[in-house]
Protein backbone atom coordinates (compact mmCIF):
# COMPACT_ATOMS: atom_id res chain seq x y z
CA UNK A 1 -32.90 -112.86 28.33
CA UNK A 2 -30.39 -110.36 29.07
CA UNK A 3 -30.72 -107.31 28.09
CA UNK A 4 -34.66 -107.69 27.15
CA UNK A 5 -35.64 -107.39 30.60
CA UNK A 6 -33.22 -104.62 31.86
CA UNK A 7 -34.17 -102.03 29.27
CA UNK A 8 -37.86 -103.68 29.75
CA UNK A 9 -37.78 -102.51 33.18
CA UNK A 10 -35.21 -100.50 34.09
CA UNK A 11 -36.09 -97.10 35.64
CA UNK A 12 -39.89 -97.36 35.09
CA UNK A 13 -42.13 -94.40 36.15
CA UNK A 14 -42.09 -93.21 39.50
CA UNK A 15 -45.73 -92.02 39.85
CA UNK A 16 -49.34 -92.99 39.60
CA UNK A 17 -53.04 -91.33 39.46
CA UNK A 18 -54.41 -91.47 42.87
CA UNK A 19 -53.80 -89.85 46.27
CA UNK A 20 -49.99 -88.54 44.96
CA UNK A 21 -51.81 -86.69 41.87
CA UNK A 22 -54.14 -85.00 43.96
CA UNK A 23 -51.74 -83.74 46.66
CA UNK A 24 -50.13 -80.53 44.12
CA UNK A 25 -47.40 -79.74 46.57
CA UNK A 26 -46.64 -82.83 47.17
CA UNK A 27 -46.51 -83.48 43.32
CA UNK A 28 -44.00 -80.77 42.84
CA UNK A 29 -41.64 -81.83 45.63
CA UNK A 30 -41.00 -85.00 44.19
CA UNK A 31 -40.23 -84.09 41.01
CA UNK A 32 -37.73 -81.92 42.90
CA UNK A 33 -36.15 -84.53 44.45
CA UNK A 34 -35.85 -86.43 41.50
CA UNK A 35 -34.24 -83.56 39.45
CA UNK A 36 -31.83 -83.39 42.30
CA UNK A 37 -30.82 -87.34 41.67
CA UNK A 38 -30.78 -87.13 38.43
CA UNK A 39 -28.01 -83.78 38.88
CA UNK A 40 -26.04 -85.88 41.56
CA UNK A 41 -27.09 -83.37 44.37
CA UNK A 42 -28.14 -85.87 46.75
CA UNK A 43 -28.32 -84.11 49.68
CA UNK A 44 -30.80 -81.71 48.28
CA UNK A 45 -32.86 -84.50 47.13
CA UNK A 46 -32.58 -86.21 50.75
CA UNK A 47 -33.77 -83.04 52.17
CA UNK A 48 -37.11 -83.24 49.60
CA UNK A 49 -37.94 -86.88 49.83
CA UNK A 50 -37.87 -86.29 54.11
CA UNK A 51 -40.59 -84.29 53.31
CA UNK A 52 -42.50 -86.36 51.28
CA UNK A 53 -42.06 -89.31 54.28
CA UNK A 54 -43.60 -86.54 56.53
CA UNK A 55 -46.75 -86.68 54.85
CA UNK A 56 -46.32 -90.34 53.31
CA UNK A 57 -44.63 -92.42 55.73
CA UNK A 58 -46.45 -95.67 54.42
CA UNK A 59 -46.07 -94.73 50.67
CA UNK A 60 -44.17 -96.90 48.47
CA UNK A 61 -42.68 -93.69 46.59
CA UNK A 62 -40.34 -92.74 49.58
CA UNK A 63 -38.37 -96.14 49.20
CA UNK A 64 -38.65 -95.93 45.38
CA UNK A 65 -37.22 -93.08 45.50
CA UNK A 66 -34.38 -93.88 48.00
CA UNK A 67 -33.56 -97.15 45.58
CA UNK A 68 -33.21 -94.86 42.77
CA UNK A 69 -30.75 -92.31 44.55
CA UNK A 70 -28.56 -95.46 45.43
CA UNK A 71 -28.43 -96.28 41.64
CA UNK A 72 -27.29 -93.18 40.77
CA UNK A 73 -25.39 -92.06 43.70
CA UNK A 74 -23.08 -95.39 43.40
CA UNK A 75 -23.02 -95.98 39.48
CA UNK A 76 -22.16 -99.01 38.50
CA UNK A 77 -23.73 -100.25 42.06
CA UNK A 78 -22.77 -103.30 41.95
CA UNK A 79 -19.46 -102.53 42.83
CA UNK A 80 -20.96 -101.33 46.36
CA UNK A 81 -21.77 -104.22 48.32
CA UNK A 82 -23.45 -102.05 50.93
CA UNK A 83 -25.25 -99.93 48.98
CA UNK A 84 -27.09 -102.73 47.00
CA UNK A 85 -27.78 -104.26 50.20
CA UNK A 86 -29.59 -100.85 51.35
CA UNK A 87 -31.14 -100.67 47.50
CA UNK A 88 -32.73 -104.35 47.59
CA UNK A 89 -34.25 -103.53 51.13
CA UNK A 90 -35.92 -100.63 49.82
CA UNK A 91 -37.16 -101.81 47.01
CA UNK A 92 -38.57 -105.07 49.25
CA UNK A 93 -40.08 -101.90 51.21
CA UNK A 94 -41.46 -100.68 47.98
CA UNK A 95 -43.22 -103.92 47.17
CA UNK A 96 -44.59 -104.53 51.10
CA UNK A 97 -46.22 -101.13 51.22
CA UNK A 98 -47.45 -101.57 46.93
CA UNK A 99 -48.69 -105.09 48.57
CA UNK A 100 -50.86 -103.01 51.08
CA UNK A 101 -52.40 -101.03 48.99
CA UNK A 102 -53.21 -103.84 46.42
CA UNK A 103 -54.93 -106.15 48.97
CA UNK A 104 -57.19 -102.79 49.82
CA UNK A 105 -57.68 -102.85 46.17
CA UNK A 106 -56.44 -105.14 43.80
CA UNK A 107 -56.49 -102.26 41.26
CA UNK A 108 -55.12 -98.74 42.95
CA UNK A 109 -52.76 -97.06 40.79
CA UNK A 110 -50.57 -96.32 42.45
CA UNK A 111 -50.07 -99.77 43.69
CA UNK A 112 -49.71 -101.16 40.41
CA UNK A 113 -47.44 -99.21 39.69
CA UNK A 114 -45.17 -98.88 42.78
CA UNK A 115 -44.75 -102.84 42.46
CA UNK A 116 -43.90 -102.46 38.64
CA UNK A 117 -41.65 -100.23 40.02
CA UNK A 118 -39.64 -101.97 42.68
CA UNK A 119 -39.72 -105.73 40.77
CA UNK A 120 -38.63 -104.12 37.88
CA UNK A 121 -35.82 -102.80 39.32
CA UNK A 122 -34.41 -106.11 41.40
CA UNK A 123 -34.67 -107.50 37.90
CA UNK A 124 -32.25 -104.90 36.64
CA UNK A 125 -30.40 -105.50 39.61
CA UNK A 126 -30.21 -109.52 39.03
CA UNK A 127 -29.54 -108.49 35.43
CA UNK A 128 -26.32 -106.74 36.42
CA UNK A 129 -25.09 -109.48 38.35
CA UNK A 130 -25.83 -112.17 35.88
CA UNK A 131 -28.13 -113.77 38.28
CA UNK A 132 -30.44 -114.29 35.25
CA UNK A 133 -33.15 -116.88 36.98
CA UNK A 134 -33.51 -114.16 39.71
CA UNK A 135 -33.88 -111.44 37.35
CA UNK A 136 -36.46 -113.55 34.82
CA UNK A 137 -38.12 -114.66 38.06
CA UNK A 138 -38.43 -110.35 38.82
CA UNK A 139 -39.57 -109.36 35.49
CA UNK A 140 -42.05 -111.86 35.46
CA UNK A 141 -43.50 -110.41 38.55
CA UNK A 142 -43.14 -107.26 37.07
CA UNK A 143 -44.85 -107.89 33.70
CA UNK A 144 -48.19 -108.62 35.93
CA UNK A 145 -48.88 -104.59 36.68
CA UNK A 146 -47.09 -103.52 33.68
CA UNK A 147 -49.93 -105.56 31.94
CA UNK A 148 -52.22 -103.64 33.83
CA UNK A 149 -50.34 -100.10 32.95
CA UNK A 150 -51.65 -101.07 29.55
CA UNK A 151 -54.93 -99.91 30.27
CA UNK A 152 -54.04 -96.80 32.32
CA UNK A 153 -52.35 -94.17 29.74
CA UNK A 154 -55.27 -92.15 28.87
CA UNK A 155 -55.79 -91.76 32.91
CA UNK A 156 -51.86 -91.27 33.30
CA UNK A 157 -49.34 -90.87 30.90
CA UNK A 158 -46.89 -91.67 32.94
CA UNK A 159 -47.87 -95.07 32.21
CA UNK A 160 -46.90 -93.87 27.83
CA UNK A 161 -43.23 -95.36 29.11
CA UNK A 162 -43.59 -98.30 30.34
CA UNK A 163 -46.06 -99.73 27.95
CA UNK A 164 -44.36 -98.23 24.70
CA UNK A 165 -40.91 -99.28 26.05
CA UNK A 166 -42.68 -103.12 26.03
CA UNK A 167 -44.40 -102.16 22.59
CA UNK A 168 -41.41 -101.16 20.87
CA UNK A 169 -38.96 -104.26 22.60
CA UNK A 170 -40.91 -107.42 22.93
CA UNK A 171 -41.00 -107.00 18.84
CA UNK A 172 -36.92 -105.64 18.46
CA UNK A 173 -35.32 -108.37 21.23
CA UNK A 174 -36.33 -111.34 19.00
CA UNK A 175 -35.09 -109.77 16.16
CA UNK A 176 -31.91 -109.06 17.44
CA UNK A 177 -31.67 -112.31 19.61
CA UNK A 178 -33.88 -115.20 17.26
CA UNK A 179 -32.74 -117.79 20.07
CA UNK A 180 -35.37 -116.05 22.18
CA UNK A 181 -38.43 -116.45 20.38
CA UNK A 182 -39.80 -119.52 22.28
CA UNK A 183 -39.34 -117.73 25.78
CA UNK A 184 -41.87 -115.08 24.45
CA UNK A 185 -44.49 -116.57 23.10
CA UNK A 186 -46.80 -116.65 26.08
CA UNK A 187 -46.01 -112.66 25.94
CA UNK A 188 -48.41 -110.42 24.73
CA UNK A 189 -47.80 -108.88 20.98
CA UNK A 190 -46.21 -105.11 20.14
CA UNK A 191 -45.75 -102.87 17.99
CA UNK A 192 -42.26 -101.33 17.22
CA UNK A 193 -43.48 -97.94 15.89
CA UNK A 194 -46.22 -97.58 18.16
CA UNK A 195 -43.98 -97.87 21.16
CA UNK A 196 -41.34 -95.07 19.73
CA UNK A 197 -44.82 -92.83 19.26
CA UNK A 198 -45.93 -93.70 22.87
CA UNK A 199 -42.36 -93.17 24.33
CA UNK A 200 -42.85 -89.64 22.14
CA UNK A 201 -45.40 -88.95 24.17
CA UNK A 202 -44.41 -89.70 27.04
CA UNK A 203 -41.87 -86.92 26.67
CA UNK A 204 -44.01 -84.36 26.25
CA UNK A 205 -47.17 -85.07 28.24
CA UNK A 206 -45.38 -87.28 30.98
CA UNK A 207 -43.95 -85.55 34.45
CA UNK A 208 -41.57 -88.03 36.08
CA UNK A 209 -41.22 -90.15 33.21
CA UNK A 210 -39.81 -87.34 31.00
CA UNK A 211 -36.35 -87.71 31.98
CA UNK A 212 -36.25 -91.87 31.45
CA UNK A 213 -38.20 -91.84 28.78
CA UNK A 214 -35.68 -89.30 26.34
CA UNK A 215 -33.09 -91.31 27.96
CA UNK A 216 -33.98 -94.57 26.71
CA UNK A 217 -35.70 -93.01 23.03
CA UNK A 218 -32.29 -91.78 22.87
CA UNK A 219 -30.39 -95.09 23.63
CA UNK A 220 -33.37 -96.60 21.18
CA UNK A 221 -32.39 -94.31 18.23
CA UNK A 222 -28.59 -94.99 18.62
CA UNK A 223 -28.64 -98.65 19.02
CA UNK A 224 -31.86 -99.91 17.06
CA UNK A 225 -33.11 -97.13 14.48
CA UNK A 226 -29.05 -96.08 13.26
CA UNK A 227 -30.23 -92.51 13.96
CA UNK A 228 -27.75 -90.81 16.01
CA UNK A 229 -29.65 -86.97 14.87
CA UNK A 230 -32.80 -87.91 15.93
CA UNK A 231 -31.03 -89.83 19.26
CA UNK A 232 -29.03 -86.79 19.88
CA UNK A 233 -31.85 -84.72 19.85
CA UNK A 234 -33.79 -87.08 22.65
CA UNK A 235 -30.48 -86.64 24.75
CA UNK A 236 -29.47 -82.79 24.84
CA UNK A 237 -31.97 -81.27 26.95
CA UNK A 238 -31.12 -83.97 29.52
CA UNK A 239 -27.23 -83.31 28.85
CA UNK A 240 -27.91 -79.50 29.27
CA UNK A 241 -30.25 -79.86 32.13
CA UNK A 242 -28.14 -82.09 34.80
CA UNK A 243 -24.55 -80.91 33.74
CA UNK A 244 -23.46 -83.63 36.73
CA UNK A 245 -25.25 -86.53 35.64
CA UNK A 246 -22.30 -88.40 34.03
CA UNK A 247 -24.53 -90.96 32.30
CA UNK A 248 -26.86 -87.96 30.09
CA UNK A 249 -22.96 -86.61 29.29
CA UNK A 250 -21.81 -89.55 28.04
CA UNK A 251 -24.93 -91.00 25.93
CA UNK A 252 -25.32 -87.15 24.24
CA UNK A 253 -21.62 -87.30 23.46
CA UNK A 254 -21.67 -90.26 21.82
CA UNK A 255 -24.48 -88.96 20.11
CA UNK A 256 -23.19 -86.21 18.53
CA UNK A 257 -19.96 -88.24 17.90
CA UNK A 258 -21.87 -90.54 15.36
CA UNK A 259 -23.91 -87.86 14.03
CA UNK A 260 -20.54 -86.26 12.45
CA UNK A 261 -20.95 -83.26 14.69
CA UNK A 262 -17.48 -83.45 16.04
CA UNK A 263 -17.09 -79.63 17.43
CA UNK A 264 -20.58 -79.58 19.15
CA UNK A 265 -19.20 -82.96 21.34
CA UNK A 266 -15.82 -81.72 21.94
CA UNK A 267 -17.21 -79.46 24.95
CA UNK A 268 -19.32 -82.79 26.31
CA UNK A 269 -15.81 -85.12 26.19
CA UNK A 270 -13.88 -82.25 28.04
CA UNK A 271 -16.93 -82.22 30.62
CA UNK A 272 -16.71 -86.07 30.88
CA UNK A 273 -12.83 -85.98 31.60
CA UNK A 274 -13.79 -84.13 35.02
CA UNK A 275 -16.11 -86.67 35.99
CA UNK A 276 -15.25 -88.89 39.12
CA UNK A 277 -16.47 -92.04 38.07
CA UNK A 278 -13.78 -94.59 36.56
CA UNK A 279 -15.55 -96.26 34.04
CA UNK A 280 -15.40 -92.97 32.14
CA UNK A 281 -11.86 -93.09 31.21
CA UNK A 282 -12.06 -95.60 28.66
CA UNK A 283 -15.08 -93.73 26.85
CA UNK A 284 -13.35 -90.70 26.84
CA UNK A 285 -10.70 -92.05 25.34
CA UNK A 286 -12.78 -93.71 22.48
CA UNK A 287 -14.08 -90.59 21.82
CA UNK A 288 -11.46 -88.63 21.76
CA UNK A 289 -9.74 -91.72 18.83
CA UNK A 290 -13.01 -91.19 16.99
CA UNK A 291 -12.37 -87.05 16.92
CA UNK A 292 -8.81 -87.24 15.90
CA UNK A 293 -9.93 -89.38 13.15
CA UNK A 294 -13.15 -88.36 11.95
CA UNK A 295 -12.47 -84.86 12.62
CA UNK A 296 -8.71 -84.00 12.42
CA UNK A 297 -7.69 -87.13 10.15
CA UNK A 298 -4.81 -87.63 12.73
CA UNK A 299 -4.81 -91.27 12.24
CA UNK A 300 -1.90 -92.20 14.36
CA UNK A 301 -3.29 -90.28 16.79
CA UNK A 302 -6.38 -91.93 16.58
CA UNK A 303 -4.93 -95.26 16.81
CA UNK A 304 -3.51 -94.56 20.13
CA UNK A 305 -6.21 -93.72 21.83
CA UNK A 306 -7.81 -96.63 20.32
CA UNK A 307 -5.45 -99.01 21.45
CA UNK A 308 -5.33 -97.39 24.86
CA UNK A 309 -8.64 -97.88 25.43
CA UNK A 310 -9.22 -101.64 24.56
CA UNK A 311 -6.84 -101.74 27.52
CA UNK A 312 -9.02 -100.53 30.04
CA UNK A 313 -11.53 -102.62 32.27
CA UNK A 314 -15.07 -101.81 30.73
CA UNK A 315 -18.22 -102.42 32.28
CA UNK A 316 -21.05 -104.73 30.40
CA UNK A 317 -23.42 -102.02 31.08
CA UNK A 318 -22.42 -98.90 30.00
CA UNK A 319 -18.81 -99.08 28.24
CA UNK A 320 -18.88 -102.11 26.62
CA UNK A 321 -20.51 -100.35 22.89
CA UNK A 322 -17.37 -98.06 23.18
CA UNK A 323 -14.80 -101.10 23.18
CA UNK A 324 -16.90 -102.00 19.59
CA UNK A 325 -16.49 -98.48 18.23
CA UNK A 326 -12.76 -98.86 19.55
CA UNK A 327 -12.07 -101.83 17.49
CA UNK A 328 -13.73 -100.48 14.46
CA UNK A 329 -11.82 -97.39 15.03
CA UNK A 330 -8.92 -99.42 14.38
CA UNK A 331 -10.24 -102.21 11.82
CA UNK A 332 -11.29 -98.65 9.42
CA UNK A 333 -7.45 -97.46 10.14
CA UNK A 334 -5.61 -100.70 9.15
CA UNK A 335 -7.98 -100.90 5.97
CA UNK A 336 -7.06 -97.80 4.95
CA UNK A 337 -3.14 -98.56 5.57
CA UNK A 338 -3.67 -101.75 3.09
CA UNK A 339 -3.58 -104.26 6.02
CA UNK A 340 -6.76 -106.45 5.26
CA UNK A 341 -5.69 -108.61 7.72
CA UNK A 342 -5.95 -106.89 10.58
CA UNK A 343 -8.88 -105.25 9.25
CA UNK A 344 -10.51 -108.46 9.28
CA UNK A 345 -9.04 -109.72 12.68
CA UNK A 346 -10.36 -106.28 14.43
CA UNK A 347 -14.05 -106.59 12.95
CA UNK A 348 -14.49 -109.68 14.06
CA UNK A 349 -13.84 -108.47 17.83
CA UNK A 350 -16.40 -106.16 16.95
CA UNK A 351 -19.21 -108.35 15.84
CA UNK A 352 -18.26 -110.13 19.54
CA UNK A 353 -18.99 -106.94 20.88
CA UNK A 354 -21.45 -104.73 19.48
CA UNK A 355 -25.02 -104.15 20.32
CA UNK A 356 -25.79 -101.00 17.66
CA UNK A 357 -26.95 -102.22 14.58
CA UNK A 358 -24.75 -99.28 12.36
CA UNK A 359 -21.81 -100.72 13.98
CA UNK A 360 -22.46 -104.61 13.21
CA UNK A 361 -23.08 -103.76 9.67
CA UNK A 362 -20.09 -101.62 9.06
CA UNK A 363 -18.12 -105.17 10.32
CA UNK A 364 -20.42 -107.36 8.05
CA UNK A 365 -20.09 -105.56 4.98
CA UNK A 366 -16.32 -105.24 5.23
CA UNK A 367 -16.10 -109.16 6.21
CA UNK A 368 -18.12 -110.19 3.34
CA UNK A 369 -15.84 -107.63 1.02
């Protein structure tokens, strides 16, 4: 199922209706702490979600929220062996104290959704490691409450993510992946454009779903809907907002990249080049092969960055579209030199590759040529 369930699930709202929504100060210090993860100023956001244990010490948001500071803290976690050992015990923490609350009342809110929450995020977790039973067995935990979230939007629109992320993939997934049609047919039906209109909502009426929510709209308009405008426009207030958050950097550059606004990305690559994180390097690269030759027509130049980036290690998760825009970087260069040949020989490591539906065509067309 693959990528299905970790964009099903991944990052799912943090909050629900119930005694959280009633507690105002409360309210506003967690969405403090979570604009402190999501700008990499984790100490800050320790200092918030102590404060929120003070007054919650049994609430599943405190080890939520600790689980989600790991993810970002130690991106890509899994190459931390202790810190996804801390994030799977709190997100077993998460689902104990959800599990209280539910047995009180099979229906509290916040319940529901705290143990959406942490199974859906051991099922990204699983995902990542390719431990796909574990990560099927997860979801399908998970797609219990989200089930339930259904009929909670008008009471919370926090719950607008969750249940237009399901709309909008449990109808794309079996497009893109027709081998997968008989695992989903006990699932229940969506609706592509409804789920981009709830996810629209989301953003503008939701309060800790915001953030995810133009993330993955973004990611949506890229990958799916071959509309890197309307993606780029999902992804600049979050690029703007949390200049450290490496991941909003790298998705609006991209962004802008295949929207043919070269100058407005230039200032996002140069930010990604002082980034800590590894994995960057070979993006950076990619983009800066797609500048020279979109923008400057320095083709050679182009080439070798190309080239130097189909080199480096790349991670499934976030790097591995870039490797496919690498290749057709270079397929697009040897075309226009005359060498069908390689032309050929490079798309077809893109169609091996590639996830976004602009790029797969581009490799068809020329293929079939």
């Amino acid at each position: 199922m693959k990528k299905f369930w970790l964009l099903l699930f991944l990052l799912v709202p943090l909050y629900a209706k119930s005694q959280l929504l009633n507690d105002a100060e409360i309210q506003q210090i967690i969405l403090k702490a979570t604009d402190k993860i999501y700008n990499y100023e984790f100490d800050e956001a320790d200092e918030f979600i102590r404060q929120v244990k003070v007054k919650y010490p049994q609430h599943p948001v405190v080890p939520v929220l600790k689980s989600i500071q790991l993810y970002w803290q130690y991106l890509p976690l899994k190459e931390n062996k202790a810190a996804t050992t801390q994030y799977i015990n709190y997100l077993n923490q998460g689902i104990a104290l959800s599990r209280k609350m539910l047995d009180r009342n099979e229906n509290d809110p916040e319940g529901v959704f705290f143990s959406l929450a942490s199974h859906g995020y051991l099922a990204m977790k699983y995902h990542y490691d390719s431990e796909m039973m574990k990560a099927v067995g997860e979801a399908q935990k998970a797609y219990g409450y989200l089930k339930k979230g259904f009929k909670l939007m008008e009471k919370n629109p926090e719950f607008y993510f969750s249940t237009g992320l399901y709309n909008y993939y449990i109808e794309r997934y079996p497009m893109d992946h027709p081998v997968a049609k008989p695992l989903l047919l006990f699932f229940q039906d969506g609706d592509m454009a409804l789920g981009m209109r709830q996810m629209e909502t989301a953003i503008r009426r939701g309060v800790f779903t915001r953030t995810e929510t133009a993330l993955y709209l973004g990611q949506i308009y890229l990958e799916h809907e071959s509309q890197p405008a309307k993606g780029a426009a999902c992804l600049k207030p979050l690029a703007d907002k949390y200049t450290q958050n490496p991941i909003f950097t790298l998705r609006y550059a991209e962004a802008l990249v295949q929207a043919g606004r070269y100058r407005e990305a230039q200032p996002y690559i140069d930010r990604l080049r002082d980034f800590p994180q590894k994995f960057l390097a070979m993006p950076v690269k990619v983009l800066e092969g797609m500048l020279e030759e979109k923008m400057n027509s320095n083709l050679k130049l182009a080439a070798d960055n190309y080239q130097t980036a189909i080199k480096m290690p790349l991670d499934e998760v976030f790097t591995k579209e870039f490797a496919a825009h690498a290749y057709s970087g270079l397929a697009r260069i040897a075309a226009q030199s005359g060498d069908r040949n390689r032309a050929k020989l490079m798309y077809k490591k893109v169609l091996s590759l590639a996830e976004y539906k602009s790029t797969i065509q581009e490799a068809k067309n020329y293929l079939k040529s």
